[in-house]
Protein backbone atom coordinates (compact mmCIF):
# COMPACT_ATOMS: atom_id res chain seq x y z
CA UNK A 1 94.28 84.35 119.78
CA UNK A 2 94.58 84.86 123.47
CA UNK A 3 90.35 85.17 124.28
CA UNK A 4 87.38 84.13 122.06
CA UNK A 5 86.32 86.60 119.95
CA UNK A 6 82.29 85.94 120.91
CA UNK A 7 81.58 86.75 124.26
CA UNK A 8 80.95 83.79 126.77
CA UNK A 9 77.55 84.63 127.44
CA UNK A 10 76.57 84.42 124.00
CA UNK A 11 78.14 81.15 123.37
CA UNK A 12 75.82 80.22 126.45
CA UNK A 13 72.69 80.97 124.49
CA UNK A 14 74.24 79.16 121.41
CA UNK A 15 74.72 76.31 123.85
CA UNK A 16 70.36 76.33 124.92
CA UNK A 17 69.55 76.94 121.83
CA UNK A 18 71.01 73.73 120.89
CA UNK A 19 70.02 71.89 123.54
CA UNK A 20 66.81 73.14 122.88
CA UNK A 21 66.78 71.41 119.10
CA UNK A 22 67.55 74.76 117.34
CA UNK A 23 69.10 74.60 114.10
CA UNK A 24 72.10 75.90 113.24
CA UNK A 25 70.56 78.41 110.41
CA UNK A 26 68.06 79.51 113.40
CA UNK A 27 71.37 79.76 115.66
CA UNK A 28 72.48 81.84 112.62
CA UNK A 29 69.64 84.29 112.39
CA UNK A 30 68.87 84.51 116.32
CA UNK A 31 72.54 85.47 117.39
CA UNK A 32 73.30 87.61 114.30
CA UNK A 33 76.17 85.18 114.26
CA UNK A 34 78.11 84.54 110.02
CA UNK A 35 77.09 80.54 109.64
CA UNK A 36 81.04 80.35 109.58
CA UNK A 37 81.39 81.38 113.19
CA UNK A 38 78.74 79.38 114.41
CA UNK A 39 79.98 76.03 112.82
CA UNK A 40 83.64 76.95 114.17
CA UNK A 41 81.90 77.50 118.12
CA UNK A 42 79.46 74.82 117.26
CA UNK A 43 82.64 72.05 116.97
CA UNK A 44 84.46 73.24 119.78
CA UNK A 45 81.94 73.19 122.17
CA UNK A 46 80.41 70.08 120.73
CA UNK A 47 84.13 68.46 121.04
CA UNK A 48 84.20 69.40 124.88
CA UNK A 49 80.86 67.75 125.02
CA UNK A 50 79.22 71.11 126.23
CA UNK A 51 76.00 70.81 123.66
CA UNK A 52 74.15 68.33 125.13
CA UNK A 53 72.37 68.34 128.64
CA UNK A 54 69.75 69.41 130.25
CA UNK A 55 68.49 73.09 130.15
CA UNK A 56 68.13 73.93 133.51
CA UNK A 57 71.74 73.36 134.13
CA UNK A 58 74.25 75.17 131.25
CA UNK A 59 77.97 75.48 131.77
CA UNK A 60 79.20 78.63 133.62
CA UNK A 61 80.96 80.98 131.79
CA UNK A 62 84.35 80.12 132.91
CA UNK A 63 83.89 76.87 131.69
CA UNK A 64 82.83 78.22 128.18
CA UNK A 65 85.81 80.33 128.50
CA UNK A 66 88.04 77.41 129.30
CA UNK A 67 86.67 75.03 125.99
CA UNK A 68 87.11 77.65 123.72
CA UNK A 69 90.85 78.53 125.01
CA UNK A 70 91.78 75.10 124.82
CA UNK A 71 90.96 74.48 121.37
CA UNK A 72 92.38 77.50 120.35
CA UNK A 73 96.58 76.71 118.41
CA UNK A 74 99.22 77.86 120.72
CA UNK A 75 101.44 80.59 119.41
CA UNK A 76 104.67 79.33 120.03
CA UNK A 77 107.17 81.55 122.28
CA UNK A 78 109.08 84.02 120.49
CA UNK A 79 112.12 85.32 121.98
CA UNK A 80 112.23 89.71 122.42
CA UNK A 81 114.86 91.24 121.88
CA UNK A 82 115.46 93.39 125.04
CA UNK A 83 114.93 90.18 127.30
CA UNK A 84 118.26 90.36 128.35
CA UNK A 85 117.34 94.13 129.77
CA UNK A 86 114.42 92.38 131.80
CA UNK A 87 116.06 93.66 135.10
CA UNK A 88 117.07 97.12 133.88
CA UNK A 89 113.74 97.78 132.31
CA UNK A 90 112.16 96.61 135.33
CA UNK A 91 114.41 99.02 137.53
CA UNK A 92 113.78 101.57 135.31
CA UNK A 93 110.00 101.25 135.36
CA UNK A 94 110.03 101.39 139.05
CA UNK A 95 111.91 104.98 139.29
CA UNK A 96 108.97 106.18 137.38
CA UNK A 97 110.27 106.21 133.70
CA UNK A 98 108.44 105.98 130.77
CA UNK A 99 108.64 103.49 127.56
CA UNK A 100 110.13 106.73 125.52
CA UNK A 101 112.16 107.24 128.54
CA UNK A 102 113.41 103.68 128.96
CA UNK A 103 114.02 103.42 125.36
CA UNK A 104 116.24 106.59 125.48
CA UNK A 105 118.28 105.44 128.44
CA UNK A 106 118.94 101.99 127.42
CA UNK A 107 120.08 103.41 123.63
CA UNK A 108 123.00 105.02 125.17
CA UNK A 109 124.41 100.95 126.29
CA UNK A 110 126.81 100.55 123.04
CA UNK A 111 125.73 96.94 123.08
CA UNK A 112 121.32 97.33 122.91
CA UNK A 113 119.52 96.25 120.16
CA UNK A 114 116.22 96.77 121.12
CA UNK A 115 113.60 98.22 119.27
CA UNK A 116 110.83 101.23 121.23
CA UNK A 117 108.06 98.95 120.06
CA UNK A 118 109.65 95.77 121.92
CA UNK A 119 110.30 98.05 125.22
CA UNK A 120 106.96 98.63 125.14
CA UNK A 121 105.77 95.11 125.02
CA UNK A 122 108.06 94.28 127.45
CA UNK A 123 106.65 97.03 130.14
CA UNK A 124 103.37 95.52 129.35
CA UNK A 125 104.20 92.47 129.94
CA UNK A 126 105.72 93.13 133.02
CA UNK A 127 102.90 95.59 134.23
CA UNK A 128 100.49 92.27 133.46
CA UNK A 129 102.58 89.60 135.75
CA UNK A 130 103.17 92.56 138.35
CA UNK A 131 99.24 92.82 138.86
CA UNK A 132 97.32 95.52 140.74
CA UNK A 133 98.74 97.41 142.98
CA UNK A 134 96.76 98.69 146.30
CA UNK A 135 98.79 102.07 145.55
CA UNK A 136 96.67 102.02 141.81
CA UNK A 137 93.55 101.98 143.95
CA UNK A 138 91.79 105.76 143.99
CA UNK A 139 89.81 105.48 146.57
CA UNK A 140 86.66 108.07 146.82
CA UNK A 141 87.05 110.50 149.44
CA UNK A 142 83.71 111.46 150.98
CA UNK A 143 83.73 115.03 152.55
CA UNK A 144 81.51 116.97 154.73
CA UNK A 145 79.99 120.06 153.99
CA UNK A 146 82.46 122.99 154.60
CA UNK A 147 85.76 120.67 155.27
CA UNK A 148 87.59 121.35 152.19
CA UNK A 149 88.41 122.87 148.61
CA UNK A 150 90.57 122.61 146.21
CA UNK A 151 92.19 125.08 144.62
CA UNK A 152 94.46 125.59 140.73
CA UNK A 153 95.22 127.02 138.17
CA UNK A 154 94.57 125.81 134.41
CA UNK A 155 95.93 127.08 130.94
CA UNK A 156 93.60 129.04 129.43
CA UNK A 157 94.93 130.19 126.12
CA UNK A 158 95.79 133.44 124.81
CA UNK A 159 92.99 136.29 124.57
CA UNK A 160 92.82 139.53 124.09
CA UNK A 161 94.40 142.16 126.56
CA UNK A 162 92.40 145.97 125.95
CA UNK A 163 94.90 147.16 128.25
CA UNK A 164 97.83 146.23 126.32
CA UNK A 165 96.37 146.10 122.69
CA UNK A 166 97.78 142.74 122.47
CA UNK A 167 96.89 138.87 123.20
CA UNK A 168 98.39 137.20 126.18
CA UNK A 169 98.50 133.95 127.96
CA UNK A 170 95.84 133.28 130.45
CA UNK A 171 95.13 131.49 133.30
CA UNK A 172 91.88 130.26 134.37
CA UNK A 173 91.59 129.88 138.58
CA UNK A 174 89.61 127.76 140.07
CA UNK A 175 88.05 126.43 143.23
CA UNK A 176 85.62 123.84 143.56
CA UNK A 177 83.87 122.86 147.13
CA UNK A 178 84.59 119.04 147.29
CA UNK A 179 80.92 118.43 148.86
CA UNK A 180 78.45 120.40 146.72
CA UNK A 181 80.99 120.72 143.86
CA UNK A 182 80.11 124.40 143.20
CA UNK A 183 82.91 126.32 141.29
CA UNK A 184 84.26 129.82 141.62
CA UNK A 185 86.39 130.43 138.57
CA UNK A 186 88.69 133.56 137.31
CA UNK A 187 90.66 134.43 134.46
CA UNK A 188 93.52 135.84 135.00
CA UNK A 189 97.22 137.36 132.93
CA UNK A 190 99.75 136.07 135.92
CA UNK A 191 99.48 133.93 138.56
CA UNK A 192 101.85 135.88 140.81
CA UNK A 193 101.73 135.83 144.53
CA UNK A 194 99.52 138.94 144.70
CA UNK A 195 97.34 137.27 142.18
CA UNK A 196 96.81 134.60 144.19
CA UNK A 197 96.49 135.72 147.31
CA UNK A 198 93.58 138.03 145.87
CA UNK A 199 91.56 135.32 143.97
CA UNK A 200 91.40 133.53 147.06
CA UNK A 201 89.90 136.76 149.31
CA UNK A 202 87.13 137.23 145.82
CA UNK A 203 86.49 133.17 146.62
CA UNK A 204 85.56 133.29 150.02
CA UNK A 205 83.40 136.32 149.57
CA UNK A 206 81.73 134.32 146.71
CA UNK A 207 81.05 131.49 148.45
CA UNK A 208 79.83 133.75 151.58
CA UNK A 209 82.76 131.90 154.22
CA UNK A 210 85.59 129.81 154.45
CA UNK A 211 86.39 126.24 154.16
CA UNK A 212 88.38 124.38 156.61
CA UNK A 213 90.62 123.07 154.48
CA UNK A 214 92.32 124.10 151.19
CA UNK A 215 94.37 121.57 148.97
CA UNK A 216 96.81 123.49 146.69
CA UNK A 217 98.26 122.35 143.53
CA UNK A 218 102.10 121.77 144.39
CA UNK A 219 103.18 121.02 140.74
CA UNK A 220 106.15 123.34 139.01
CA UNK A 221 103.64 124.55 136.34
CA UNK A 222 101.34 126.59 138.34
CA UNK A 223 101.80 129.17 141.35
CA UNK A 224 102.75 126.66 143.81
CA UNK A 225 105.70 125.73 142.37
CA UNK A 226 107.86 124.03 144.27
CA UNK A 227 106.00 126.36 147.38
CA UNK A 228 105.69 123.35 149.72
CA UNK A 229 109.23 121.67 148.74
CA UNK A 230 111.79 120.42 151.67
CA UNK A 231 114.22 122.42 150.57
CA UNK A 232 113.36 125.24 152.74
CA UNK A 233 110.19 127.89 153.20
CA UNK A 234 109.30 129.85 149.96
CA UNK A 235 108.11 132.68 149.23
CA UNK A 236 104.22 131.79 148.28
CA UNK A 237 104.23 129.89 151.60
CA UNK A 238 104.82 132.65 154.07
CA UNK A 239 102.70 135.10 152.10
CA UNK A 240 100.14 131.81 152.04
CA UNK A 241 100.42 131.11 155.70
CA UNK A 242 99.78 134.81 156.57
CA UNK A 243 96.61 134.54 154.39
CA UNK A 244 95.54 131.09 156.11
CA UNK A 245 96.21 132.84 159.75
CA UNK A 246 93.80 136.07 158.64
CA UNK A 247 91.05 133.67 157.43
CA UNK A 248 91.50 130.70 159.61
CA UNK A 249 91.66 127.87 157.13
CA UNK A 250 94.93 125.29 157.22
CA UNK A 251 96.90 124.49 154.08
CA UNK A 252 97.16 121.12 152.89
CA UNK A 253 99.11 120.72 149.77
CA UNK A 254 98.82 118.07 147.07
CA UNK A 255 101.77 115.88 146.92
CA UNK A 256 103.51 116.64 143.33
CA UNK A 257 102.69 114.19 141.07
CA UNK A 258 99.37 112.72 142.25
CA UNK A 259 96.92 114.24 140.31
CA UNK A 260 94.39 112.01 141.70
CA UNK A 261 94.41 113.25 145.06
CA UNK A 262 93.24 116.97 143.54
CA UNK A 263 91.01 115.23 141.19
CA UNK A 264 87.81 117.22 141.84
CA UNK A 265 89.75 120.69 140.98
CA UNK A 266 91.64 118.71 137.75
CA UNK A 267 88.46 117.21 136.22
CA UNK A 268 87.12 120.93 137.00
CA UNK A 269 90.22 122.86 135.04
CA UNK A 270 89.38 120.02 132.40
CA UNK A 271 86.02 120.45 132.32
CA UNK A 272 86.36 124.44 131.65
CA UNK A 273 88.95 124.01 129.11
CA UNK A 274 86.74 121.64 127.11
CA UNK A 275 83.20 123.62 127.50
CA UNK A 276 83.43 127.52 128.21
CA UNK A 277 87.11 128.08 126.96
CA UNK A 278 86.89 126.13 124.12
CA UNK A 279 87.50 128.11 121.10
CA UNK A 280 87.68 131.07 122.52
CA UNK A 281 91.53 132.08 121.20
CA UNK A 282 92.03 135.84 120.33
CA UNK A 283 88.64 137.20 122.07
CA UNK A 284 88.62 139.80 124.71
CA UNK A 285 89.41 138.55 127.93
CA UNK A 286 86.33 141.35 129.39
CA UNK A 287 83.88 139.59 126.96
CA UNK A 288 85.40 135.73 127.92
CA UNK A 289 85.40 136.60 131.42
CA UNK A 290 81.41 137.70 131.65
CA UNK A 291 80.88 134.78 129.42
CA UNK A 292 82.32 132.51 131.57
CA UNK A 293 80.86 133.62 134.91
CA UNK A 294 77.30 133.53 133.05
CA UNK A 295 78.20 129.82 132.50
CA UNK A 296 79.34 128.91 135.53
CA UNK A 297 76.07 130.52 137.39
CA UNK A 298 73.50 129.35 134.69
CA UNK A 299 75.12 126.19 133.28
CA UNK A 300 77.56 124.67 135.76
CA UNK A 301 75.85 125.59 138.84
CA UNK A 302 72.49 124.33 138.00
CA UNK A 303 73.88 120.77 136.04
CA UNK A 304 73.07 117.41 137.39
CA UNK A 305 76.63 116.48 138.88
CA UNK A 306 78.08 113.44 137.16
CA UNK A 307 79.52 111.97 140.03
CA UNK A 308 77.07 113.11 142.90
CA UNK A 309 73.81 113.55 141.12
CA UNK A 310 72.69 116.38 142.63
CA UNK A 311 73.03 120.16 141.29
CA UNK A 312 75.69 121.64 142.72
CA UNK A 313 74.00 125.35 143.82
CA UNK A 314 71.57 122.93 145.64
CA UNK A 315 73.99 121.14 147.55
CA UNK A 316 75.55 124.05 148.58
CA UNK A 317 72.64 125.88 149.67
CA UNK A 318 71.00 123.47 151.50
CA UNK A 319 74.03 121.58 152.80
CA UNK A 320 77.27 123.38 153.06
CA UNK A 321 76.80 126.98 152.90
CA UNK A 322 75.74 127.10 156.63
CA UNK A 323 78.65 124.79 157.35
CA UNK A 324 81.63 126.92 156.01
CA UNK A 325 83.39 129.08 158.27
CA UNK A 326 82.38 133.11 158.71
CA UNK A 327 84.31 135.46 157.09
CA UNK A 328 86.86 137.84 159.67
CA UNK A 329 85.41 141.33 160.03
CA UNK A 330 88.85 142.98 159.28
CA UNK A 331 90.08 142.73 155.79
CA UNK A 332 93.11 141.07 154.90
CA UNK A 333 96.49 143.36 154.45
CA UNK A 334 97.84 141.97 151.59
CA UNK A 335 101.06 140.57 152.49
CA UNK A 336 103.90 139.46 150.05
CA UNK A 337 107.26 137.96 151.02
CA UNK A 338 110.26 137.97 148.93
CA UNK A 339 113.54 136.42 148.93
CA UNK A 340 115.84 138.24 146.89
CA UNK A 341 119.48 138.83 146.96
CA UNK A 342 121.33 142.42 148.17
CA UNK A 343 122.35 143.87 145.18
CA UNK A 344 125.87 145.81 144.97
CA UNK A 345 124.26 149.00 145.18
CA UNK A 346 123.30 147.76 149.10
CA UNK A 347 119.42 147.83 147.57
CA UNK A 348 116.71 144.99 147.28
CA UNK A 349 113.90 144.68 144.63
CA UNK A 350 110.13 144.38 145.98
CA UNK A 351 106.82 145.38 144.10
CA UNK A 352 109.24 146.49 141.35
CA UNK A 353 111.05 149.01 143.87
CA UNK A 354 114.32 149.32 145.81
CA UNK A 355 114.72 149.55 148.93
CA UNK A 356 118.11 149.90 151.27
CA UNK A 357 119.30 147.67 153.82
CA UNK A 358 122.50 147.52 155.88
CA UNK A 359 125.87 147.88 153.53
CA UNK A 360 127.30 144.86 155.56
CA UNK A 361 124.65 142.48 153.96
CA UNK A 362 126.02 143.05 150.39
CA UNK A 363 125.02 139.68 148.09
CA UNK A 364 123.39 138.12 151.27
CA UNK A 365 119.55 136.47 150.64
CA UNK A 366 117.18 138.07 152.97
CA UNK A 367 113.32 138.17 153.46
CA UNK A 368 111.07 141.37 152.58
CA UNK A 369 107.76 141.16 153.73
CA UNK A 370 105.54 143.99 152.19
CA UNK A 371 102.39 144.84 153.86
CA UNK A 372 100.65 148.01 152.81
CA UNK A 373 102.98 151.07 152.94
CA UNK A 374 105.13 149.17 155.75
CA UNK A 375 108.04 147.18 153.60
CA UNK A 376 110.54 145.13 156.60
CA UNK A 377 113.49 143.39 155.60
CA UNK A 378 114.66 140.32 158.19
CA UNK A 379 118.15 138.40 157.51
CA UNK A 380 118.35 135.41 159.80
CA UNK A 381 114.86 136.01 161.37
CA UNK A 382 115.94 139.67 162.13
CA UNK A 383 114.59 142.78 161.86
CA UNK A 384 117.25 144.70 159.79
CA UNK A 385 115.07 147.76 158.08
CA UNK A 386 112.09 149.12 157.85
CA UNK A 387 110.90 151.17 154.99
CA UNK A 388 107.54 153.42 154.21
CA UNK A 389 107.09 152.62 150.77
CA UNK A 390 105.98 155.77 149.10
CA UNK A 391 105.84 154.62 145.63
CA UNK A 392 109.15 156.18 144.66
CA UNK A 393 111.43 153.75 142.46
CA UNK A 394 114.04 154.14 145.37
CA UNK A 395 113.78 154.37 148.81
CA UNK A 396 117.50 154.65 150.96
CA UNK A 397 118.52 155.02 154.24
CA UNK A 398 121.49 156.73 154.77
CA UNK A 399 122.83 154.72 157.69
CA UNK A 400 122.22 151.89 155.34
CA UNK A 401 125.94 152.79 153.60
CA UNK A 402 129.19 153.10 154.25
CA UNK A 403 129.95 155.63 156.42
CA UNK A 404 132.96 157.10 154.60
CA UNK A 405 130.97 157.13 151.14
CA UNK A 406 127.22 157.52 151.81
CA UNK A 407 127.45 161.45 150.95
CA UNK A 408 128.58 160.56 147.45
CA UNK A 409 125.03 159.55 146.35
CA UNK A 410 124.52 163.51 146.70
CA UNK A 411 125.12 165.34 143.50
CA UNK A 412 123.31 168.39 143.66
CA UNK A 413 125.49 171.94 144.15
CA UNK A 414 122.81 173.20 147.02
CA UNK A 415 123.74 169.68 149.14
CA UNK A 416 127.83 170.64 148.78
CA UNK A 417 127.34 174.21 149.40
CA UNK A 418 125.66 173.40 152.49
CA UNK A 419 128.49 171.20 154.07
CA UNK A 420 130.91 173.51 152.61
CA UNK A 421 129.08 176.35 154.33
CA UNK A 422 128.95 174.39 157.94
CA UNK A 423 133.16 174.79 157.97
CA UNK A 424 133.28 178.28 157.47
CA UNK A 425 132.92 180.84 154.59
CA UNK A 426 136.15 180.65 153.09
CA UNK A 427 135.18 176.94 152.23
CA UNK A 428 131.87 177.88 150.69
CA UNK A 429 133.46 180.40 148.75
CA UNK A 430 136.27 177.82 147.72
CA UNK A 431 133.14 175.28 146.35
CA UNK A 432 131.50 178.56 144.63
CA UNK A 433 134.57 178.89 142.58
CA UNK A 434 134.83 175.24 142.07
CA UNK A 435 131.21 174.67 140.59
CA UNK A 436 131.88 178.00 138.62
CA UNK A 437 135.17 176.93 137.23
CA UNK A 438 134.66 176.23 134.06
CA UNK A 439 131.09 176.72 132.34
CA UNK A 440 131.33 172.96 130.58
CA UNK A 441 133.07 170.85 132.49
CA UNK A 442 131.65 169.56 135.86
CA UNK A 443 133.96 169.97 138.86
CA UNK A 444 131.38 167.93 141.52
CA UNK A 445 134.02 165.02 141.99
CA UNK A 446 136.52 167.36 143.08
CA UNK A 447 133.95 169.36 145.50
CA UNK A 448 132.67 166.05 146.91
CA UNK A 449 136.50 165.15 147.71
CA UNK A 450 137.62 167.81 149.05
CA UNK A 451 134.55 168.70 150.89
CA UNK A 452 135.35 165.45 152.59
CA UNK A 453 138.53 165.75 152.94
CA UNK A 454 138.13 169.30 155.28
CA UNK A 455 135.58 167.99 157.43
CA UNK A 456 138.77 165.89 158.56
CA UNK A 457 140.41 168.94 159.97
CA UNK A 458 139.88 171.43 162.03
CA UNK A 459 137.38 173.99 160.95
CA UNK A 460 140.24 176.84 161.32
CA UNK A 461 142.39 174.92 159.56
CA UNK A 462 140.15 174.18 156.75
CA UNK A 463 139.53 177.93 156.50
CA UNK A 464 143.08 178.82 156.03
CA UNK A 465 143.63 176.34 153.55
CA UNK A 466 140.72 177.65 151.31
CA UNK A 467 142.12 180.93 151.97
CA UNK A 468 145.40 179.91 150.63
CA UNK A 469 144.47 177.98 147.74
CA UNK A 470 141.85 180.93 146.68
CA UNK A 471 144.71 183.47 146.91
CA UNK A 472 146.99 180.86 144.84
CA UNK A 473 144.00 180.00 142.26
CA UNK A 474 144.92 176.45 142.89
CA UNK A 475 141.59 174.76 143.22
CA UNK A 476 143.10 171.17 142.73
CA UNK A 477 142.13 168.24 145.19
CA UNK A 478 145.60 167.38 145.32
CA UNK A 479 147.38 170.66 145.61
CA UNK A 480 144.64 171.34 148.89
CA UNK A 481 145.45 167.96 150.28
CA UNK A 482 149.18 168.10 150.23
CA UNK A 483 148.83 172.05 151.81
CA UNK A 484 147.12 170.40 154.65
CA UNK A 485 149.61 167.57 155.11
CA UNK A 486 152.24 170.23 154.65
CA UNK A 487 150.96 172.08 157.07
CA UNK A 488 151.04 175.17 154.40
CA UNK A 489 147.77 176.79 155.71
CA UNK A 490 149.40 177.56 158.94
CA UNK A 491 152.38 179.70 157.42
CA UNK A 492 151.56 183.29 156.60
CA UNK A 493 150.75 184.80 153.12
CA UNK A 494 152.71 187.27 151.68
CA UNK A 495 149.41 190.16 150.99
CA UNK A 496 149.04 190.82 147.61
CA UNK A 497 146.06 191.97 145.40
CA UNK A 498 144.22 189.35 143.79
CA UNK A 499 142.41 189.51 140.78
CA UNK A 500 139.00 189.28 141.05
CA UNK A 501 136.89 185.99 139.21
CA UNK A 502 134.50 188.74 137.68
CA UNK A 503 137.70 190.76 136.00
CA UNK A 504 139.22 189.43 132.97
CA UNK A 505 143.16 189.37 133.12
CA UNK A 506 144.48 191.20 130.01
CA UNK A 507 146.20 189.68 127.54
CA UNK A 508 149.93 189.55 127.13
CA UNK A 509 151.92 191.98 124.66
CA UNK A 510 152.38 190.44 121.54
CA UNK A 511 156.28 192.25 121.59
CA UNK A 512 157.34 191.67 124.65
CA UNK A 513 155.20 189.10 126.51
CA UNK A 514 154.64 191.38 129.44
CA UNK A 515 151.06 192.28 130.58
CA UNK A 516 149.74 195.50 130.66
C-alpha cells in the first residue's frame, strides 16, 4: 500500500498514549482501533523508535508518515503495456483528448496492444508526475455591484405545449447578477434569435436596469453557437450588438470550453435542473412556468447563498440595484439579421417570408436586417433593397428581375388585356380571342409571348399584324412572328367576309363535302 491506512494524527495519539503508560487494550478501546491494527502500528513505530520520549515533544506527522511508509513491502515495478505509447499518449492528452478518446485513436495503430483500463492508468500517472498546473487554478472573481451578468440557456426537458396539444423540448433561460446572485429565469420552446433578444429586454425590466457587462455562453449547444467564432460576424452577433448599442451594456463572451469562467450562470442552470425542474416531464409548461417563478421569488431569492452567505434579494436591494445602469426611455426595435443565400427565384427567406432582391445576386450570401415593418437587404455592406414587410408570404420588386422576363410572373387575363390594349385595339381583340380559344385549354403562354413580342414593333405594325392574323384565324405565336419578320402585315388583304367567333360554321355535306 502506497499511504497508511490510519490517519497520521491518530497514530500520534497512539504514540502519547503510550508514552503515557497506556496499555495496548486501553489503546484498543480509546482509538476504536481492532487489537490487530494496533499491534501492527504498535511494531512499526516501536521499530523506528517513535514510542518512547517525552510528551511534550511527539513526532510531527510527516515523520509518522515517513515510519509507517518505510516499513511498508515494496510492490515491485510492473511493466504496462502501452509504455511504449508514453509519448503519443502524452501528445494526445495535451490536444485535449480523453482516455476513451486516446484509447480509440491509438486502436487504429495495427501494432497496439493496450488495454482502455491501462490507458487510463497511464494518463493518471502522467497527470500525477505533471503536477498542478497554474492554468487548473479557478481563481474567484470578485465583482462589484452592477458590473456584470451572466447569461444561458439550460435543457429543461419536455413539457406540455396547450398551444400545440403536444410535449416539446424546453429551454430554461437564465441570468444571474454575479454580485447579489439574484436570478431571472424563463422557460422557453426555441432559443431563436428573437427569443433571445426578448428574454434579455423582460431581464432588464426585472431587475429594474442594466448591467455593465454581460458574459454569454459561446458553446455550440445553446443560442450562441459559434456567434462569437473567428470565422467571420454571425448572425446572433449583429442582432446582439444592435441590442447592446440600444441598452448600453458591452458583450463579453465566454471562451468555448471554459465552463469555469461562466460558473455562476452553470451552477445556476444546475441548480434549477436539480430543484424546480426536477420531475417535472409531461406537465404544462403555463403551470411549470408560474411554479417556477414562485420559486425563484420565494425560495431562491430569499436562500442563504452558499458561496456568499448573504440572501440574494438582499444583496441586490441594498447593494446593486442602485448600481445597475437605467433603462433607455425608447423601447428597443427588435432587430434580426440574417444571412441567407439568393434563391433561384431572385427571393430571400426572413421571418418565414420572401422577399426580392436584385436578379444579378442570384446564389450570392447577403445580410437582411429586419426591423419592424422595414426589411433591408445589404451585399458587401450595401444597401441593395428595401422592403415594407406587410405580412404577405411574398413581397417582389419588379426591377428586382430580369428585364426581358419580369412580366411573366403575371398570369392573370385583366394584366395581358391591359398591355394588349396599350398597342392598339386590334391587339386586344387578338388576346380576347386568344383567352377565348378554346374553353379547356389555357392559351396564357401564347398571350404572354406574343404580347411581348409586339411591344417590339411598332404600334402600327403590331395592329396590322393582329388584323391579319384575325382575318386568317391564325392565332399561333409562330405564324404572328414569322408575319412580322416577313413583313406580311404591311402587304394588303384581299377583303373578304369573315365569319364571326359567335356564328357556328355549318357542317360539310355528307355527299359532296361542300358547305352549305
Amino acid at each position: 500500500m502506497a499511504r497508511p491506512r490510519v490517519e497520521a494524527d491518530r497514530l500520534r495519539e497512539l504514540i502519547r498514549l503510550h508514552r503515557m503508560g497506556s496499555s495496548a487494550r486501553q489503546v484498543v478501546r480509546l482509538l476504536h482501533m481492532s487489537p490487530k491494527t494496533e499491534r501492527r502500528y504498535r511494531v512499526i513505530l516501536g521499530a523506528a523508535g517513535l514510542l518512547e520520549g517525552p510528551l511534550d515533544s511527539l513526532p510531527t506527522l510527516a515523520v509518522i508518515r515517513a515510519a509507517v511508509r518505510a516499513s511498508l513491502p515494496k510492490p515491485a515495478p510492473v511493466a504496462s503495456s502501452v509504455d511504449a505509447w508514453r509519448a503519443d499518449v502524452q501528445s494526445l492528452a495535451d490536444k485535449g483528448l480523453t482516455a476513451r478518446a486516446v484509447y480509440d485513436r491509438l486502436q487504429l495503430e495495427p501494432v497496439f496492444q493496450g488495454s482502455y483500463s491501462a490507458v487510463k492508468r497511464l494518463l493518471r500517472r502522467l497527470t500525477e508526475e505533471q503536477g498542478a498546473q497554474a492554468e487548473d487554478v479557478a481563481v474567484p472573481v470578485v465583482t462589484v455591484p452592477g458590473q456584470e451578468a451572466q447569461v444561458d440557456f439550460g435543457y429543461a426537458g419536455r413539457l406540455y405545449d396547450p398551444a400545440t396539444g403536444r410535449e416539446r423540448r424546453t429551454w430554461v433561460f437564465v441570468m444571474v447578477a454575479c454580485h447579489s446572485r439574484r436570478m431571472f429565469v424563463r422557460l422557453v420552446f426555441d432559443q431563436k434569435t428573437e427569443t433571445w433578444l426578448s428574454l434579455h429586454e423582460q431581464a432588464f425590466v426585472f431587475f429594474g436596469g442594466v448591467f455593465e457587462v454581460l458574459v454569454p455562453d459561446n458553446t455550440r449547444r445553446a443560442v450562441l453557437r459559434a456567434a462569437f467564432g473567428l470565422d467571420g460576424t454571425s448572425e446572433l452577433e449583429r442582432s446582439y450588438r444592435e441590442l447592446a448599442q440600444h441598452y448600453g451594456f458591452k458583450i463579453d463572451p465566454a471562451p468555448p470550453g471554459e465552463p469555469r469562467k461562466r460558473g455562476k450562470v452553470e451552477a445556476a442552470v444546475k441548480y434549477l435542473r436539480n430543484n424546480p425542474l426536477k420531475g417535472r416531464a409531461g406537465e404544462s409548461i403555463v403551470d411549470v412556468e408560474a411554479s417556477l417563478q414562485r420559486w425563484n421569488r420565494e425560495i431562491a431569492s430569499k436562500r442563504i447563498h452558499g458561496t456568499t452567505g448573504r440572501r440574494p434579494i438582499e444583496v441586490f436591494t441594498e447593494e446593486e440595484q442602485e448600481a445597475l445602469l437605467p433603462l433607455p426611455s425608447q423601447p428597443f426595435k427588435p432587430v434580426v439579421w440574417k444571412r441567407p443565400k439568393v434563391h433561384s427565384d431572385s427571393h430571400v427567406t426572413c421571418r418565414g417570408r420572401l422577399f426580392s432582391v436584385p436578379w444579378q445576386l442570384l446564389h450570392e450570401r447577403v445580410w437582411v436586417r429586419a426591423c419592424g415593418q422595414t426589411v433591408e437587404v445589404f451585399h458587401n455592406d450595401a444597401l441593395v433593397a428595401v422592403h415594407h414587410d406587410t405580412g404577405q408570404r411574398r413581397s417582389t420588386r419588379e426591377e428586382h428581375l430580369p428585364e426581358d422576363r419580369r412580366q411573366f410572373r403575371h398570369r392573370s387575363q385583366e394584366y395581358w388585356s391591359q398591355r394588349a390594349n396599350a398597342i392598339g385595339p386590334e391587339t386586344a381583340a387578338f388576346v380576347t380571342d386568344l383567352f377565348d380559344l378554346d374553353e379547356v385549354l389555357s392559351y396564357l403562354r401564347t398571350v404572354q409571348a406574343s404580347v411581348k413580342h409586339l411591344e417590339s414593333f411598332p404600334a402600327r405594325r403590331a395592329e396590322a399584324a393582329c388584323k391579319r392574323a384575325r382575318r386568317l384565324e391564325d392565332y399561333s405565336y409562330q405564324g404572328l412572328k414569322q408575319a412580322l419578320a416577313a413583313g406580311l402585315d404591311l402587304a394588303e388583304l384581299e377583303p373578304g367576309p369573315r365569319p364571326s367567333p359567335s356564328e357556328p360554321v355549318p357542317p360539310p355535306c355528307e355527299s359532296c363535302g361542300a358547305t352549305s
